[in-house]
N, C-alpha and C. Protein backbone atom coordinates (compact mmCIF):
# COMPACT_ATOMS: atom_id res chain seq x y z
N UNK A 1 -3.99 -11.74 10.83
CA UNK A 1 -4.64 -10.89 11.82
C UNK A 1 -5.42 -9.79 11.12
N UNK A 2 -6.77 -9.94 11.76
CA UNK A 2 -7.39 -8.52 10.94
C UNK A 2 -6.94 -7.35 11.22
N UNK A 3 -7.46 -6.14 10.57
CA UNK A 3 -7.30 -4.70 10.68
C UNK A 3 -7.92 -4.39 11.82
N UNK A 4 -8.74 -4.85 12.75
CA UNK A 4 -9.36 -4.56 13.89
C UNK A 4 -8.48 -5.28 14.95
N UNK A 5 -8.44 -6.47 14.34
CA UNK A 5 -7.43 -7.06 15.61
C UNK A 5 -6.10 -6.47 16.23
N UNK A 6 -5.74 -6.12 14.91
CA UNK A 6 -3.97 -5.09 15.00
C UNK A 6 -4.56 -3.89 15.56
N UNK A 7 -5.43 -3.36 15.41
CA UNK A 7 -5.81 -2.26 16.19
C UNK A 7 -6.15 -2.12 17.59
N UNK A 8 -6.92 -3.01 17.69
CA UNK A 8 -6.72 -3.52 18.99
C UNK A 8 -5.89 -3.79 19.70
N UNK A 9 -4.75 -4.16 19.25
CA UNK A 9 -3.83 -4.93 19.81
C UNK A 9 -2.99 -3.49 20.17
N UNK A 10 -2.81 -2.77 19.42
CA UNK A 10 -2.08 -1.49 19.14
C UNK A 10 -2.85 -0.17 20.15
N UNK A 11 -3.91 -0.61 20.80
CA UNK A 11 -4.60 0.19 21.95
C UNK A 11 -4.58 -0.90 23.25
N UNK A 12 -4.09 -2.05 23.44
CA UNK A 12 -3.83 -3.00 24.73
C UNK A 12 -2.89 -1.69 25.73
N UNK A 13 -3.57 -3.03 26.77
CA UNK A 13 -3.75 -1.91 28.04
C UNK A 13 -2.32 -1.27 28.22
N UNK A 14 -2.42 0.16 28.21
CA UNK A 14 -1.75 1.13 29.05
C UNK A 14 -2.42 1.74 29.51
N UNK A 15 -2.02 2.96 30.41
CA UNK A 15 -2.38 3.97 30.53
C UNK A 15 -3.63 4.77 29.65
N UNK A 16 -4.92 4.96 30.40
CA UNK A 16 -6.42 5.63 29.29
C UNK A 16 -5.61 6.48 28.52
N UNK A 17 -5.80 6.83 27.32
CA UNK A 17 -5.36 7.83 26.57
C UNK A 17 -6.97 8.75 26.61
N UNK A 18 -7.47 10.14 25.88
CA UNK A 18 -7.82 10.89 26.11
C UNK A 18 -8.76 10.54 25.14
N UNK A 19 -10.20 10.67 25.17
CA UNK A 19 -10.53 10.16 24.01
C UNK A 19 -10.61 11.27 22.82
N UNK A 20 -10.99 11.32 21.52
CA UNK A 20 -11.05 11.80 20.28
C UNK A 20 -9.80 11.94 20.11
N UNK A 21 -9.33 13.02 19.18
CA UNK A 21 -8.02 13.68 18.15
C UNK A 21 -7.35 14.01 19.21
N UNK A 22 -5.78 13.87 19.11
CA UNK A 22 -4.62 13.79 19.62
C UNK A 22 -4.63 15.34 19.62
N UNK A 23 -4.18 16.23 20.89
CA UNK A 23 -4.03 17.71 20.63
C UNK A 23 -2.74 18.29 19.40
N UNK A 24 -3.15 19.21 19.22
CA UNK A 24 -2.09 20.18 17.53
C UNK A 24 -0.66 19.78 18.15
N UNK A 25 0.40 19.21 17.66
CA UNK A 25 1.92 18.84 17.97
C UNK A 25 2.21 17.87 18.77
N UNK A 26 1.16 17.24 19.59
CA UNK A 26 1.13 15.39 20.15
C UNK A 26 1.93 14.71 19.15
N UNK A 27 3.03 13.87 19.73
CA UNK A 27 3.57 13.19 18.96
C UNK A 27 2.89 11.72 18.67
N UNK A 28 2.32 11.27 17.53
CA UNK A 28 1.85 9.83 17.31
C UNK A 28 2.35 8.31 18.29
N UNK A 29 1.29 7.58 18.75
CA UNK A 29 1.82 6.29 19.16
C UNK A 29 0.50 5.52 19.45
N UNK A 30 1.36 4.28 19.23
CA UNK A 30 0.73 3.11 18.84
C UNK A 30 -0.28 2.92 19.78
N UNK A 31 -0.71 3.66 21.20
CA UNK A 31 -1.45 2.95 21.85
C UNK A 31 -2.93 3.99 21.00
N UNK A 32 -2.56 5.38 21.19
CA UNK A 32 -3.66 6.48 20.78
C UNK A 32 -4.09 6.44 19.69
N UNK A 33 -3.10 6.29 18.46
CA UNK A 33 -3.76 5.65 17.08
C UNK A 33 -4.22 4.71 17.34
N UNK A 34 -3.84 3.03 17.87
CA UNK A 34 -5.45 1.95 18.25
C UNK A 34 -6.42 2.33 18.11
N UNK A 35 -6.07 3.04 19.19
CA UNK A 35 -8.01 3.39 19.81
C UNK A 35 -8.60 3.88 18.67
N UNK A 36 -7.88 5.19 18.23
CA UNK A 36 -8.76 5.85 17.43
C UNK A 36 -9.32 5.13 15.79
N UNK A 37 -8.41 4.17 15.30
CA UNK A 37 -8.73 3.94 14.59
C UNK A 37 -9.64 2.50 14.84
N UNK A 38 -9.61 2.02 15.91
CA UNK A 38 -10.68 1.28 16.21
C UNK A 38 -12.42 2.10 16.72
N UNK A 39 -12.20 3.04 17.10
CA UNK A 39 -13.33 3.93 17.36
C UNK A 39 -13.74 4.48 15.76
N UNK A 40 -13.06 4.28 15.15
CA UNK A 40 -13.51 4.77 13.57
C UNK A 40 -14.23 3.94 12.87
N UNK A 41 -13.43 2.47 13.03
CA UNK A 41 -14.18 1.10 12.51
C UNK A 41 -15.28 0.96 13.67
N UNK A 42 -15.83 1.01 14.89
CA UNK A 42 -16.87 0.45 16.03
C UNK A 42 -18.15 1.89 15.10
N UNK A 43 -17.70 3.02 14.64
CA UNK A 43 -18.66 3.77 14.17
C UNK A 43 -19.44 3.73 12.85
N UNK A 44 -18.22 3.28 12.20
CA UNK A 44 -18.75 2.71 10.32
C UNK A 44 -19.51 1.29 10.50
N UNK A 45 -19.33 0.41 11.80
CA UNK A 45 -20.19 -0.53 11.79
C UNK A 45 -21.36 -0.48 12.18
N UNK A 46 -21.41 0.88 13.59
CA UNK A 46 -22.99 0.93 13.51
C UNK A 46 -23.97 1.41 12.51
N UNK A 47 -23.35 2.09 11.28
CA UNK A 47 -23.93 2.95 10.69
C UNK A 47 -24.45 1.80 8.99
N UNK A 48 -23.07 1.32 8.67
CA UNK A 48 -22.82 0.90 7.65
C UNK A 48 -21.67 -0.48 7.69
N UNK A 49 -22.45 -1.61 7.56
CA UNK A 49 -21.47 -2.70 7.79
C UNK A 49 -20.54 -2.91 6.52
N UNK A 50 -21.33 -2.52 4.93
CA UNK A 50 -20.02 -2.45 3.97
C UNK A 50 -19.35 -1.72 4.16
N UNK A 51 -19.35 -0.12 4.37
CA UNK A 51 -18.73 0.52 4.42
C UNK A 51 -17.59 0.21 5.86
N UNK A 52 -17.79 -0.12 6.89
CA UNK A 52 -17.20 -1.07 7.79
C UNK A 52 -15.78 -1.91 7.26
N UNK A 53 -16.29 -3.08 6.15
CA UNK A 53 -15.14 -3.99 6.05
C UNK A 53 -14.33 -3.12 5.01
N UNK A 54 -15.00 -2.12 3.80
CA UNK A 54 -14.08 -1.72 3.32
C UNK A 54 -13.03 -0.93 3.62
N UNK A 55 -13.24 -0.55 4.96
CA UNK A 55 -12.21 0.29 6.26
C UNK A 55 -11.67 -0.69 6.65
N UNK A 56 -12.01 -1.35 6.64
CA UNK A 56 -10.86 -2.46 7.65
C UNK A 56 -9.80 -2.78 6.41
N UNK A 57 -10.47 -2.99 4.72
CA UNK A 57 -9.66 -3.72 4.05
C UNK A 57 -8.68 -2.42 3.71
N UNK A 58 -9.04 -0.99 3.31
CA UNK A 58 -8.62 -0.34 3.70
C UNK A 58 -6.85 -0.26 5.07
N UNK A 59 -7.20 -0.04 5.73
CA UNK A 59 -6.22 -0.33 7.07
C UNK A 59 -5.82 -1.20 6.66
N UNK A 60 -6.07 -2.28 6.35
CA UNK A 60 -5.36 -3.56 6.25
C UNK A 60 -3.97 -3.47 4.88
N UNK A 61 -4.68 -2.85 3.57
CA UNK A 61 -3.51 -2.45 3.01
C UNK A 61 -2.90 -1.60 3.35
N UNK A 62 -2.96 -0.12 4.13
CA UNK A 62 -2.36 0.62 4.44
C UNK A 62 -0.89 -0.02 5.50
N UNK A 63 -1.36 -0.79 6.64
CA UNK A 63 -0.15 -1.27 7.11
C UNK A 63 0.57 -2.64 6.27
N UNK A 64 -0.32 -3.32 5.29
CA UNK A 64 0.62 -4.14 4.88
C UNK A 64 1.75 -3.44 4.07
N UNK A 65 1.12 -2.21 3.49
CA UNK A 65 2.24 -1.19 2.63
C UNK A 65 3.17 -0.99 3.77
N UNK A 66 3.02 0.16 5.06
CA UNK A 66 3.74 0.26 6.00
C UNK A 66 4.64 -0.78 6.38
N UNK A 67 4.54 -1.48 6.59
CA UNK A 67 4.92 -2.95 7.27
C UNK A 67 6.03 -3.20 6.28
N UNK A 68 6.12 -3.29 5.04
CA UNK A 68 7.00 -3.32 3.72
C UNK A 68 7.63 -2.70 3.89
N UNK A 69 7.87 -1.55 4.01
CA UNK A 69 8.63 -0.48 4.34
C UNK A 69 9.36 -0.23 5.12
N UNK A 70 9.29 -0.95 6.21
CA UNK A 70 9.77 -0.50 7.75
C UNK A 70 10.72 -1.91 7.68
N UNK A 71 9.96 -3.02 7.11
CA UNK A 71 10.98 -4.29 6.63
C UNK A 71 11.99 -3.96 5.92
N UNK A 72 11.85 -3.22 5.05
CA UNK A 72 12.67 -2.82 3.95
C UNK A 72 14.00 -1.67 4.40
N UNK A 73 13.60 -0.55 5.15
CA UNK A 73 14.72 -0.13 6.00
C UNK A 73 15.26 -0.52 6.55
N UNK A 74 14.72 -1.54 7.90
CA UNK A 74 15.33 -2.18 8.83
C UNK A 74 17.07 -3.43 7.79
N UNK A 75 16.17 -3.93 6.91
CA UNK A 75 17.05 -4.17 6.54
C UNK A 75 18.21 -3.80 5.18
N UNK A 76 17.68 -2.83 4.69
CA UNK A 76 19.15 -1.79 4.52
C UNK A 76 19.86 -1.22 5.33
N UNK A 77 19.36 -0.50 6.21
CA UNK A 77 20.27 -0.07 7.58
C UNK A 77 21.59 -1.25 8.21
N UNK A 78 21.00 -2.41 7.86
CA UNK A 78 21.42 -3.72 8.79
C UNK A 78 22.45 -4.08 7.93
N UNK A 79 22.28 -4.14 6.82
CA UNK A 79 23.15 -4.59 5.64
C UNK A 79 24.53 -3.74 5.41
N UNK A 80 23.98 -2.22 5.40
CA UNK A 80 25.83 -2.09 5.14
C UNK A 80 26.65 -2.36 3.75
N UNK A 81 26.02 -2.42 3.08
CA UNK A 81 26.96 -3.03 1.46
C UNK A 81 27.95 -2.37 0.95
N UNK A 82 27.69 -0.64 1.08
CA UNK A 82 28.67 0.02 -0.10
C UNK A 82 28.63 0.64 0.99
N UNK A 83 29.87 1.56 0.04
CA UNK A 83 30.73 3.00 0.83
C UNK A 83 29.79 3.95 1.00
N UNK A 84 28.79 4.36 0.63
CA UNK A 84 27.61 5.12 1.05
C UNK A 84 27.18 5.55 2.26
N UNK A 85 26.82 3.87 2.90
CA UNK A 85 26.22 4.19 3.77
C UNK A 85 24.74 3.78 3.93
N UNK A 86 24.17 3.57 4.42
CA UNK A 86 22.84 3.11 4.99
C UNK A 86 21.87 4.00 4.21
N UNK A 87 22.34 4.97 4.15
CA UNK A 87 21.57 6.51 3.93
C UNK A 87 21.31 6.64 2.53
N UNK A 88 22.55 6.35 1.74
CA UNK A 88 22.52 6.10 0.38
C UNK A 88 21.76 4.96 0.19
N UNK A 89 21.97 3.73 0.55
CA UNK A 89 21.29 2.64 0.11
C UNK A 89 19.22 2.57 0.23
N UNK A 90 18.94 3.85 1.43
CA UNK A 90 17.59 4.22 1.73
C UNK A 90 17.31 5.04 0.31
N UNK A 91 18.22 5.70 -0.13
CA UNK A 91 17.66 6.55 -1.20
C UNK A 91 17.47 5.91 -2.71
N UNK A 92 18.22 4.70 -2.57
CA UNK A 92 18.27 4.15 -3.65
C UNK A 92 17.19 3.21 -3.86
N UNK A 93 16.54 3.10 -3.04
CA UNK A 93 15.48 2.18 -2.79
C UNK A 93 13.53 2.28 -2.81
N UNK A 94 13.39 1.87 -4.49
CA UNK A 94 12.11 2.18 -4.56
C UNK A 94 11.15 2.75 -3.51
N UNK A 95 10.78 1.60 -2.60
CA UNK A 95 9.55 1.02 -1.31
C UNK A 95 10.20 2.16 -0.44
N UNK A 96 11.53 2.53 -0.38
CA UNK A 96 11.58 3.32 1.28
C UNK A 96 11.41 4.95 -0.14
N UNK A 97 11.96 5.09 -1.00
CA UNK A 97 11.55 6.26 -1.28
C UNK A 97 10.53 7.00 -1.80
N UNK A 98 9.55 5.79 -1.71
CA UNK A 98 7.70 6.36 -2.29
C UNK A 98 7.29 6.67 -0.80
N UNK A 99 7.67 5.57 0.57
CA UNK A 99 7.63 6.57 1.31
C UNK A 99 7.48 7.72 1.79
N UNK A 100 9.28 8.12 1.54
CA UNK A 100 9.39 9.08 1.86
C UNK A 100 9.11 10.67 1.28
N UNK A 101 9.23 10.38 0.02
CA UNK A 101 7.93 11.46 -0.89
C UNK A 101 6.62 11.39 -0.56
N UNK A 102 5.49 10.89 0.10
CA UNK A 102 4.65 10.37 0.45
C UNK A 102 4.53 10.82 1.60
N UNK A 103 5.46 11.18 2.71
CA UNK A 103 5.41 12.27 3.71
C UNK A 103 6.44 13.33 3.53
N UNK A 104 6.40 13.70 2.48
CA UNK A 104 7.00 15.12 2.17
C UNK A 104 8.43 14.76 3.19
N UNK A 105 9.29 13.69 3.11
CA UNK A 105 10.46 13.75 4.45
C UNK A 105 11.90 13.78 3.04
N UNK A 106 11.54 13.31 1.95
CA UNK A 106 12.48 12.86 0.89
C UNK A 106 13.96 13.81 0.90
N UNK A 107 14.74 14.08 1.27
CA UNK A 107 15.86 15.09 1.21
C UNK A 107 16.16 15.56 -0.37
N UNK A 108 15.47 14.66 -1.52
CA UNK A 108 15.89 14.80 -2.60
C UNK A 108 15.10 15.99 -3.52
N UNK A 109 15.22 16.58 -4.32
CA UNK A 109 14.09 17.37 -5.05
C UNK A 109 13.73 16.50 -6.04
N UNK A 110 13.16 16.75 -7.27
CA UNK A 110 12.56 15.63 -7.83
C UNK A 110 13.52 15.55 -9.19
N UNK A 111 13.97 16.36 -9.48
CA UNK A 111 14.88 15.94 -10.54
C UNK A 111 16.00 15.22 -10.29
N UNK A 112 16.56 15.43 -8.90
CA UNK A 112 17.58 14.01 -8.21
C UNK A 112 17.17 13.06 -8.49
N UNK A 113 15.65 12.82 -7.96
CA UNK A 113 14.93 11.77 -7.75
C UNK A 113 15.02 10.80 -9.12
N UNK A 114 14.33 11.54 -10.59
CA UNK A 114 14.44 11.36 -11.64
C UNK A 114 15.15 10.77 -12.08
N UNK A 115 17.26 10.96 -11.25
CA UNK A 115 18.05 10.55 -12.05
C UNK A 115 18.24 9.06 -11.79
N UNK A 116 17.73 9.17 -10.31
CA UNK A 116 17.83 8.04 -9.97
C UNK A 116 17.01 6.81 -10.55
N UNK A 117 15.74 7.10 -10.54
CA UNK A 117 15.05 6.56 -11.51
C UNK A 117 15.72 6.11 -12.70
N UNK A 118 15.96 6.65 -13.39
CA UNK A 118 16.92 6.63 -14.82
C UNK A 118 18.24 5.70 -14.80
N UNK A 119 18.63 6.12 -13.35
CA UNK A 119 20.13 5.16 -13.44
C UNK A 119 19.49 3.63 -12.96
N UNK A 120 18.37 3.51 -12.12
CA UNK A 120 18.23 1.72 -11.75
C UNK A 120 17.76 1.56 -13.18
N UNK A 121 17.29 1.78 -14.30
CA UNK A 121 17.44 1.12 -15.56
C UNK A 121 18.19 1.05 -16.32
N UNK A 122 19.30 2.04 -16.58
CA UNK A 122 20.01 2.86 -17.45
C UNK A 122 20.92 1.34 -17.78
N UNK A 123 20.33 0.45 -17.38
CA UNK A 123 21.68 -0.87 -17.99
C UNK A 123 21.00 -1.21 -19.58
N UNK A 124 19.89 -1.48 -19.01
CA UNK A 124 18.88 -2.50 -19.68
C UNK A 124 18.12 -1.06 -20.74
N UNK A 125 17.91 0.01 -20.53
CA UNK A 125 16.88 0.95 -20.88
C UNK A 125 16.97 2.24 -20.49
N UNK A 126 18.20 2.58 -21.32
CA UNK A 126 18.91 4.05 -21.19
C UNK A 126 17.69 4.92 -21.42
N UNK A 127 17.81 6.30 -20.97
CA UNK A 127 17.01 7.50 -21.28
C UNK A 127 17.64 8.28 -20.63
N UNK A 128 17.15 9.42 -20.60
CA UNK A 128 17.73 11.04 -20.14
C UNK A 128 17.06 12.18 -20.18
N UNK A 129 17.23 12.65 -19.40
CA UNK A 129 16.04 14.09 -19.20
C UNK A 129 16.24 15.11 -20.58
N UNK A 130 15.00 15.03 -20.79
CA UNK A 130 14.91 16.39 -22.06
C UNK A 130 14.82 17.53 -21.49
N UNK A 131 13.45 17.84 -20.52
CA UNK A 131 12.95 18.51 -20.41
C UNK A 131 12.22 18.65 -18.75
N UNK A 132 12.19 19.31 -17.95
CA UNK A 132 11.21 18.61 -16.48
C UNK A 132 10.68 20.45 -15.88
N UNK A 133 9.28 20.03 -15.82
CA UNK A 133 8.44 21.71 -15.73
C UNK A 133 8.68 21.17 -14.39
N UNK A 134 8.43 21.57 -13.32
CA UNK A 134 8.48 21.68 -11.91
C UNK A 134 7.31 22.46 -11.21
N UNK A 135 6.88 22.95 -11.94
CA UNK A 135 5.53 23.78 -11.67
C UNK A 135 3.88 22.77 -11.71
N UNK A 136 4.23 22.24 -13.44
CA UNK A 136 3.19 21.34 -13.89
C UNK A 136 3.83 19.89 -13.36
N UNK A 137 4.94 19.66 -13.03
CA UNK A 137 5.09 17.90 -13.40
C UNK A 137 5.64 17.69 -14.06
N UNK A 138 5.56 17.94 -15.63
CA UNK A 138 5.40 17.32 -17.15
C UNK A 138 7.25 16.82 -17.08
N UNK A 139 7.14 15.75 -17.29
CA UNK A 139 8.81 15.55 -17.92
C UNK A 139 8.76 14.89 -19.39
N UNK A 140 9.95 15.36 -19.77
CA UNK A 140 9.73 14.82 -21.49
C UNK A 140 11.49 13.88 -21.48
N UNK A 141 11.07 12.87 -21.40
CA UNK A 141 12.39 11.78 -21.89
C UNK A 141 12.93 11.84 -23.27
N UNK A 142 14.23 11.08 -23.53
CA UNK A 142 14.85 11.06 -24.48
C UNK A 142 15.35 9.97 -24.65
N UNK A 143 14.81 9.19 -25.57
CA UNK A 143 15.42 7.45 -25.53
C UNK A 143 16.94 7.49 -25.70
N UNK A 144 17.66 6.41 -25.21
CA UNK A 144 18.85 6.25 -25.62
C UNK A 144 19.11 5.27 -26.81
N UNK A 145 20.56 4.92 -27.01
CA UNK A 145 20.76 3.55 -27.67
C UNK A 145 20.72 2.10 -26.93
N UNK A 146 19.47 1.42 -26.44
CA UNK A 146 20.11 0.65 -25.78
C UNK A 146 20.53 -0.53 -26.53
N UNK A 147 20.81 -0.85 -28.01
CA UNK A 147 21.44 -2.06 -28.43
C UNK A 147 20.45 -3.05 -28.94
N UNK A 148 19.19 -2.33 -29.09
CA UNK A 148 18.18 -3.56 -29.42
C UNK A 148 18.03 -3.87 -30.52
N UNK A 149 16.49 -4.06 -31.33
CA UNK A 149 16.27 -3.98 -32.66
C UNK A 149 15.69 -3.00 -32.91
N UNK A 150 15.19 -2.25 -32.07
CA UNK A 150 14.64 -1.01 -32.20
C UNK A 150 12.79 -1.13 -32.97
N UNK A 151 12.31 -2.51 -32.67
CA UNK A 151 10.92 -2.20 -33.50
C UNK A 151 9.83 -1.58 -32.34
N UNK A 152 8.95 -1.44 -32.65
CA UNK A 152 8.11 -0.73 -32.02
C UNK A 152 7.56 -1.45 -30.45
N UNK A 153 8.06 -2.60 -30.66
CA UNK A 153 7.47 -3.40 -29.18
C UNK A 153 8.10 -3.25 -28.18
N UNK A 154 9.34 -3.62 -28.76
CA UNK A 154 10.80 -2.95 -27.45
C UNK A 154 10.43 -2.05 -26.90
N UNK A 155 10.66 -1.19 -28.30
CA UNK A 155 10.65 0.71 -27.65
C UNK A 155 9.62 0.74 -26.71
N UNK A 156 8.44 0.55 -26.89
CA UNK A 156 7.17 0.72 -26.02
C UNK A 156 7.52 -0.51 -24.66
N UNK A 157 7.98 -1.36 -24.73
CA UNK A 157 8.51 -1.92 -23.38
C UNK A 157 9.10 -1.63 -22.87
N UNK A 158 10.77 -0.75 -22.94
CA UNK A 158 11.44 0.15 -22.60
C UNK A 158 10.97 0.96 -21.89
N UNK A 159 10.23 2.06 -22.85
CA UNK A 159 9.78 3.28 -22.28
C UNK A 159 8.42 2.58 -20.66
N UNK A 160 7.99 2.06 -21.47
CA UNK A 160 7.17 1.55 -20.10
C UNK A 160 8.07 0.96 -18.65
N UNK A 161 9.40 0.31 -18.68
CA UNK A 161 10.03 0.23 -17.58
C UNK A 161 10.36 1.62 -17.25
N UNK A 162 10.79 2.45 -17.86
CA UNK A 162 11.29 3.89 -17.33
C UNK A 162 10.39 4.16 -16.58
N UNK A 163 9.33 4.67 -17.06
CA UNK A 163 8.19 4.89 -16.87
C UNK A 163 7.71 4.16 -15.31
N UNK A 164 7.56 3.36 -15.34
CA UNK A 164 7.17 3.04 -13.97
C UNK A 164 8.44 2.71 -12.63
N UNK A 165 9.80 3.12 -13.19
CA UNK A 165 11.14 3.51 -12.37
C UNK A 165 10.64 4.98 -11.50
N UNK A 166 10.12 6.24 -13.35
CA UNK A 166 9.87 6.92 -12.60
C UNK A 166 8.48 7.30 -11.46
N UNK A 167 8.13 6.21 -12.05
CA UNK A 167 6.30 6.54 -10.93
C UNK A 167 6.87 6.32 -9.37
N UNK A 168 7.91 5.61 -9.63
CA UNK A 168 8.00 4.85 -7.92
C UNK A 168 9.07 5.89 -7.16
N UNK A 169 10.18 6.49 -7.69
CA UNK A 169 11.18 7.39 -7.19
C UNK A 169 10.71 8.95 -7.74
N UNK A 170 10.11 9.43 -8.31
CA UNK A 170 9.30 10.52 -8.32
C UNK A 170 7.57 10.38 -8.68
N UNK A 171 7.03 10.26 -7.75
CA UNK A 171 5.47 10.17 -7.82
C UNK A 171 4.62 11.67 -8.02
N UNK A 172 5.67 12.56 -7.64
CA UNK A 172 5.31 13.99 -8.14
C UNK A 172 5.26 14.00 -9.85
N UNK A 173 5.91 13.48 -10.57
CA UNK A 173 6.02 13.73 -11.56
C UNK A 173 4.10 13.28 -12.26
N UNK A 174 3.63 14.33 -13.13
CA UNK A 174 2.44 14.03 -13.47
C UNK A 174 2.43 13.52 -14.65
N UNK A 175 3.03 13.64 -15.80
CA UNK A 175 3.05 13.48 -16.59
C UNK A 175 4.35 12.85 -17.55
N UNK A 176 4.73 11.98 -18.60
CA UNK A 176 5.82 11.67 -19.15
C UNK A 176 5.36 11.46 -20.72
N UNK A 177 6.58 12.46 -21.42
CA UNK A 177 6.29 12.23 -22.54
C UNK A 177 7.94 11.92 -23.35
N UNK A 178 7.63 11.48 -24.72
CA UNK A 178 9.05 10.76 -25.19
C UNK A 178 9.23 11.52 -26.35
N UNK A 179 10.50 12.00 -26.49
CA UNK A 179 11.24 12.00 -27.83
C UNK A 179 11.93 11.69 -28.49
N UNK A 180 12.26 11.31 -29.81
CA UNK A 180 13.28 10.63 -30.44
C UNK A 180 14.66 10.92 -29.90
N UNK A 181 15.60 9.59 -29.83
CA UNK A 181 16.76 10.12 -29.61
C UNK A 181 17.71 10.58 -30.90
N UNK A 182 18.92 11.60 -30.78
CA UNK A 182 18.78 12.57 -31.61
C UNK A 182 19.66 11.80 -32.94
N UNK A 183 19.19 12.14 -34.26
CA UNK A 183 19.71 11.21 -35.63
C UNK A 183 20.97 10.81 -35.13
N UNK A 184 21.69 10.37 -35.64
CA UNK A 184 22.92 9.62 -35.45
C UNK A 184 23.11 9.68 -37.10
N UNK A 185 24.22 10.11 -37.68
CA UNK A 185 25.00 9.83 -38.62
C UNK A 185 24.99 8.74 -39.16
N UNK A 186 24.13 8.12 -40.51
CA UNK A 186 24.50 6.31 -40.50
C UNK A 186 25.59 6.07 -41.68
N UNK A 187 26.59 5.06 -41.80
CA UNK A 187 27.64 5.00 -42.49
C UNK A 187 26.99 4.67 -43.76
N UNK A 188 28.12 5.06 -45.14
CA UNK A 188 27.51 5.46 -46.35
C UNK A 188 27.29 3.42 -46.42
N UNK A 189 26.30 3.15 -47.01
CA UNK A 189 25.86 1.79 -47.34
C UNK A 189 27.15 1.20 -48.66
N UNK A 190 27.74 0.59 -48.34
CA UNK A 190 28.95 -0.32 -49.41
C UNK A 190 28.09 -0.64 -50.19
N UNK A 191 28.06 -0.63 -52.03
CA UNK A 191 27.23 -1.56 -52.67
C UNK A 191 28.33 -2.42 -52.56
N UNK A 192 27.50 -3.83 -52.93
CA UNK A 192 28.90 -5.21 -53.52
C UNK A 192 27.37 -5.61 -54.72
N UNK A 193 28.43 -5.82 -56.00
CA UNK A 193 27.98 -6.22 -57.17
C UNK A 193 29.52 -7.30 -57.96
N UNK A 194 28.89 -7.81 -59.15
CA UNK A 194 29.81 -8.30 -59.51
C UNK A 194 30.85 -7.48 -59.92
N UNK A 195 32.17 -8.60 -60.09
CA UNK A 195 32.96 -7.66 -60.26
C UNK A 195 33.30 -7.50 -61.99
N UNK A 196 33.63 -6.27 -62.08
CA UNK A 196 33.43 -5.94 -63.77
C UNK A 196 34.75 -6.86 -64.22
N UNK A 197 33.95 -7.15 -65.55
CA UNK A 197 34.84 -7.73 -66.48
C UNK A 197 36.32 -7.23 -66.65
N UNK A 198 37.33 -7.99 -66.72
CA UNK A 198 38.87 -7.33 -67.10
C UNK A 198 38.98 -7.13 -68.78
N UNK A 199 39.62 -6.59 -68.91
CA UNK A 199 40.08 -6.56 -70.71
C UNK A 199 40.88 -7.97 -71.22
N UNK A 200 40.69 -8.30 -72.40
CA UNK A 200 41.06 -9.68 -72.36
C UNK A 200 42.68 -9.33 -72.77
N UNK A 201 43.57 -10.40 -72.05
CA UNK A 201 45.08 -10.53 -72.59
C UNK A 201 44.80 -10.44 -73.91
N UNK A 202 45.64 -9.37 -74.22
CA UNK A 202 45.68 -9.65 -76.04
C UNK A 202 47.21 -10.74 -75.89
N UNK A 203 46.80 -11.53 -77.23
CA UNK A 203 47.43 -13.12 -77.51
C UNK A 203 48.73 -12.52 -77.51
């Protein structure tokens, strides 16, 4: 279904709604958004027919994102898994919590957010907060041990899953930078050589 069609469909007959912008504290619904956003696309077409479909393609990802989302609650709510709660399982959840940062509704501040981030990898691709400005954004990570070989491809694959854990559960965050995790003590290296000659049995 196109972005015009759902819009349409989403202004089917009720009651005329009023035409233009909804008055200051109107609560949103599906028949008054239709219209309007079909009166938005009927205006970009008289004017500009590309500019037209790229509104529609526009809308069209906007509710397929929406649509994900509302799938995605409905069925955590429904599910029930852990002792949490519904509520917990919403927070734990990428798609409902870009959401909800996304309309400022998130109950979390962003360094919660962060940890959470940190713990859906922390199996596979430990890290830990160094550092987090709150003013600028900037957070500075701290690799962990996660057990690998440690060459430069990992590490940079690693840090790149963190990394996009945290884009999705803190999208406030502007910036990410990495620091070594801290020396570790390494055990003294055993030589093994031959073993020295004995003194010979005297006869």
């Amino acid at each position: 279904m196109s972005a015009r069609a759902t819009a349409a469909q989403a202004a089917a007959p009720q009651a005329a709604a009023p035409q233009g912008a909804a008055s200051p504290g109107a609560v949103p619904n599906a028949e008054t958004t239709g219209r309007r956003v079909e009166e938005v696309l009927d205006r970009l077409a008289g004017r500009d027919r590309e500019a037209s479909a790229d509104a529609e393609e526009l809308v069209r990802v906007l509710m397929d994102f929406y649509g994900a989302g509302l799938a995605r609650i409905m069925h955590l709510v429904g599910s029930g898994t852990d002792d949490g709660g519904p509520r917990s399982a919403l927070l734990r959840d990428e798609l409902v919590t870009s959401l909800l940062v996304l309309h400022d509704l998130h109950p979390e501040d962003t360094v919660a957010r962060i940890g959470r981030a940190l713990d859906s990898v922390r199996r596979q691709h430990p890290a830990e907060i160094a550092e987090f400005d709150a003013e600028s954004g900037a957070l500075r990570l701290r690799g962990g041990d996660g057990g690998g070989c440690g060459c430069p491809s990992t590490n940079q694959q690693a840090q790149q899953a963190v990394e996009a854990a945290v884009s999705c559960f803190a999208p406030d965050v502007t910036s990410v930078q990495w620091e070594a995790a801290a020396d570790r003590t390494e055990p003294a290296l055993l030589q093994i050589s031959r073993r020295p000659p004995t003194a010979a049995t005297a006869p």
